[in-house]
Protein backbone atom coordinates (compact mmCIF):
# COMPACT_ATOMS: atom_id res chain seq x y z
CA UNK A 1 77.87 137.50 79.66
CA UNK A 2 74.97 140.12 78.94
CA UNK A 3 71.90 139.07 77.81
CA UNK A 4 70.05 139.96 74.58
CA UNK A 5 68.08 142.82 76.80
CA UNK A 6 71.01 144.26 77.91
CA UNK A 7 72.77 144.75 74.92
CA UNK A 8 69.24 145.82 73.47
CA UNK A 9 68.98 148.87 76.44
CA UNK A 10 73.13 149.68 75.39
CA UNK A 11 72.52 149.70 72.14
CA UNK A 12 68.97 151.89 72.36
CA UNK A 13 70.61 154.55 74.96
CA UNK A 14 73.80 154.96 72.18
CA UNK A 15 71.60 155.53 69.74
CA UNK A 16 69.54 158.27 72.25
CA UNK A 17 72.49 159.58 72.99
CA UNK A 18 73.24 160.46 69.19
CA UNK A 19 69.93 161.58 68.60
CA UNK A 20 70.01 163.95 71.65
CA UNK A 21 73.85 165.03 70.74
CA UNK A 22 72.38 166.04 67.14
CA UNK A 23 69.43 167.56 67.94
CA UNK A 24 71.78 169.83 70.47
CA UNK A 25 74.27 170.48 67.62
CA UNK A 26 71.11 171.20 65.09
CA UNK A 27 70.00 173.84 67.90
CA UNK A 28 73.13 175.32 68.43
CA UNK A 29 73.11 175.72 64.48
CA UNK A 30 69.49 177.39 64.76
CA UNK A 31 70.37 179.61 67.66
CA UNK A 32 73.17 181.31 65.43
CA UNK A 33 71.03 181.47 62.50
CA UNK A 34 68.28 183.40 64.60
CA UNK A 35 70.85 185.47 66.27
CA UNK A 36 72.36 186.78 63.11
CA UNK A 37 68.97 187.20 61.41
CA UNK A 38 67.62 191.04 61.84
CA UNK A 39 64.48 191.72 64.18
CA UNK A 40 64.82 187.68 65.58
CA UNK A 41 63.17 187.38 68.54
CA UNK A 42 64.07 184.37 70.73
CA UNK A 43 60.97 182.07 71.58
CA UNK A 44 59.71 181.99 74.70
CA UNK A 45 58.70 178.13 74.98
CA UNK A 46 60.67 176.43 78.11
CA UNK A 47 61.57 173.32 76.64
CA UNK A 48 60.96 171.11 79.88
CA UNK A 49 57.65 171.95 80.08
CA UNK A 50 57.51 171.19 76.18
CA UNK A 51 58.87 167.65 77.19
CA UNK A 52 56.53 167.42 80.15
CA UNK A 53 53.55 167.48 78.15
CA UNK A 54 54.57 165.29 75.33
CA UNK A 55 55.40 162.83 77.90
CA UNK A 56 52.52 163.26 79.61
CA UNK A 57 50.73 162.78 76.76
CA UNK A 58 52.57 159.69 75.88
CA UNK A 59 51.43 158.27 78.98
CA UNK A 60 47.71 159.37 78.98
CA UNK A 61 47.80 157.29 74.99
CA UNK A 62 49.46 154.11 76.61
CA UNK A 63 46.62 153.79 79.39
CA UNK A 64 43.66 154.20 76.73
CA UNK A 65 46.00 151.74 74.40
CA UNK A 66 45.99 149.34 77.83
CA UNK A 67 42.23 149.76 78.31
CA UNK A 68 41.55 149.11 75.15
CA UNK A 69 43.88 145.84 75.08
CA UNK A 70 42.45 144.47 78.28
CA UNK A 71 38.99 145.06 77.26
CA UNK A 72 39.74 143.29 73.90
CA UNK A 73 41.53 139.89 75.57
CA UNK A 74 38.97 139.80 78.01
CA UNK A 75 35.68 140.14 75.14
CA UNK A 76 38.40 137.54 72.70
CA UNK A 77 38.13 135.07 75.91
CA UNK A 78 34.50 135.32 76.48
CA UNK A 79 33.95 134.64 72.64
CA UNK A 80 36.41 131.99 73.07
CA UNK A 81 34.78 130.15 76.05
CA UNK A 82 31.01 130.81 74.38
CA UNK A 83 32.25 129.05 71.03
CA UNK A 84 34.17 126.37 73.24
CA UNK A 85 30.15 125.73 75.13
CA UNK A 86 28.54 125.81 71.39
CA UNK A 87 30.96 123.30 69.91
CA UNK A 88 30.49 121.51 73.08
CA UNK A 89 26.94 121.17 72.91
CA UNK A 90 26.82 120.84 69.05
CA UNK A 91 29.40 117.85 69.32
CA UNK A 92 26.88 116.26 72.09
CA UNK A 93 24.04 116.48 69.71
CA UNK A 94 26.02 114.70 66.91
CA UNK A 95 27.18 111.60 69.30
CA UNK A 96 23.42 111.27 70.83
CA UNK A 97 22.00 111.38 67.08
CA UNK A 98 25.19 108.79 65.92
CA UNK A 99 24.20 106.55 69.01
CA UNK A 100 20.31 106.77 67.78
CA UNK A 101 21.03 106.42 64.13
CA UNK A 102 22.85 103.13 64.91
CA UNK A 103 20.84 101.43 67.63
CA UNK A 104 17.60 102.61 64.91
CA UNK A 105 20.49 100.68 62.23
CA UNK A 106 21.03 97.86 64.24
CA UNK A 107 17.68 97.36 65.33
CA UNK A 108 16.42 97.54 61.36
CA UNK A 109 19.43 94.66 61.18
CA UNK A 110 18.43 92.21 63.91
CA UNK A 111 14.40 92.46 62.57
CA UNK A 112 15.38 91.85 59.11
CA UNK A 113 17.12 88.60 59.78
């Protein structure tokens, strides 16, 4: 039985595999166009080092994105725990004045009778 993740990973490497087996027929196409075209010159950009850098790239982007993520959960958690003191402190304040209001209540109570 495969699990959900494996039949994710199947399913995204068939679809890669399409992509990539297009892109090489699209080239193929292109080279022939450019071949048959008068005065074409071929290009000389080396395709691995095209991939090289966009995947380098790719990777320099994800570390700023984790950065940036791990900076922003660990400010969300101090504003968590410094709202979590204040509510703390406010909630104190409203037993200690219930408790006053009601012995000052009771007291009024017990004089007037």
């Amino acid at each position: 039985m495969t699990s959900s993740q494996d039949t994710y990973t199947q399913t995204l490497r068939s679809a890669q595999d399409a992509v990539v087996q297009a892109f090489r027929t699209w080239t193929d196409t292109a080279k022939g166009a450019w071949a048959t075209a008068p005065g074409a010159a071929t290009p000389g950009v080396d395709p691995q080092q095209v991939v090289e850098q966009v995947f380098d790239f790719a990777e320099k982007m994800l570390a700023v994105q984790r950065e940036f993520a791990k900076s922003l959960a660990a400010t969300a958690a101090s504003a968590t725990e410094a709202a979590r003191q204040q509510s703390e402190s406010v909630v104190g304040a409203v037993r200690q004045q219930v408790e006053d209001t009601t012995k000052a209540v009771r007291g009024a109570t017990k004089t007037d009778k």
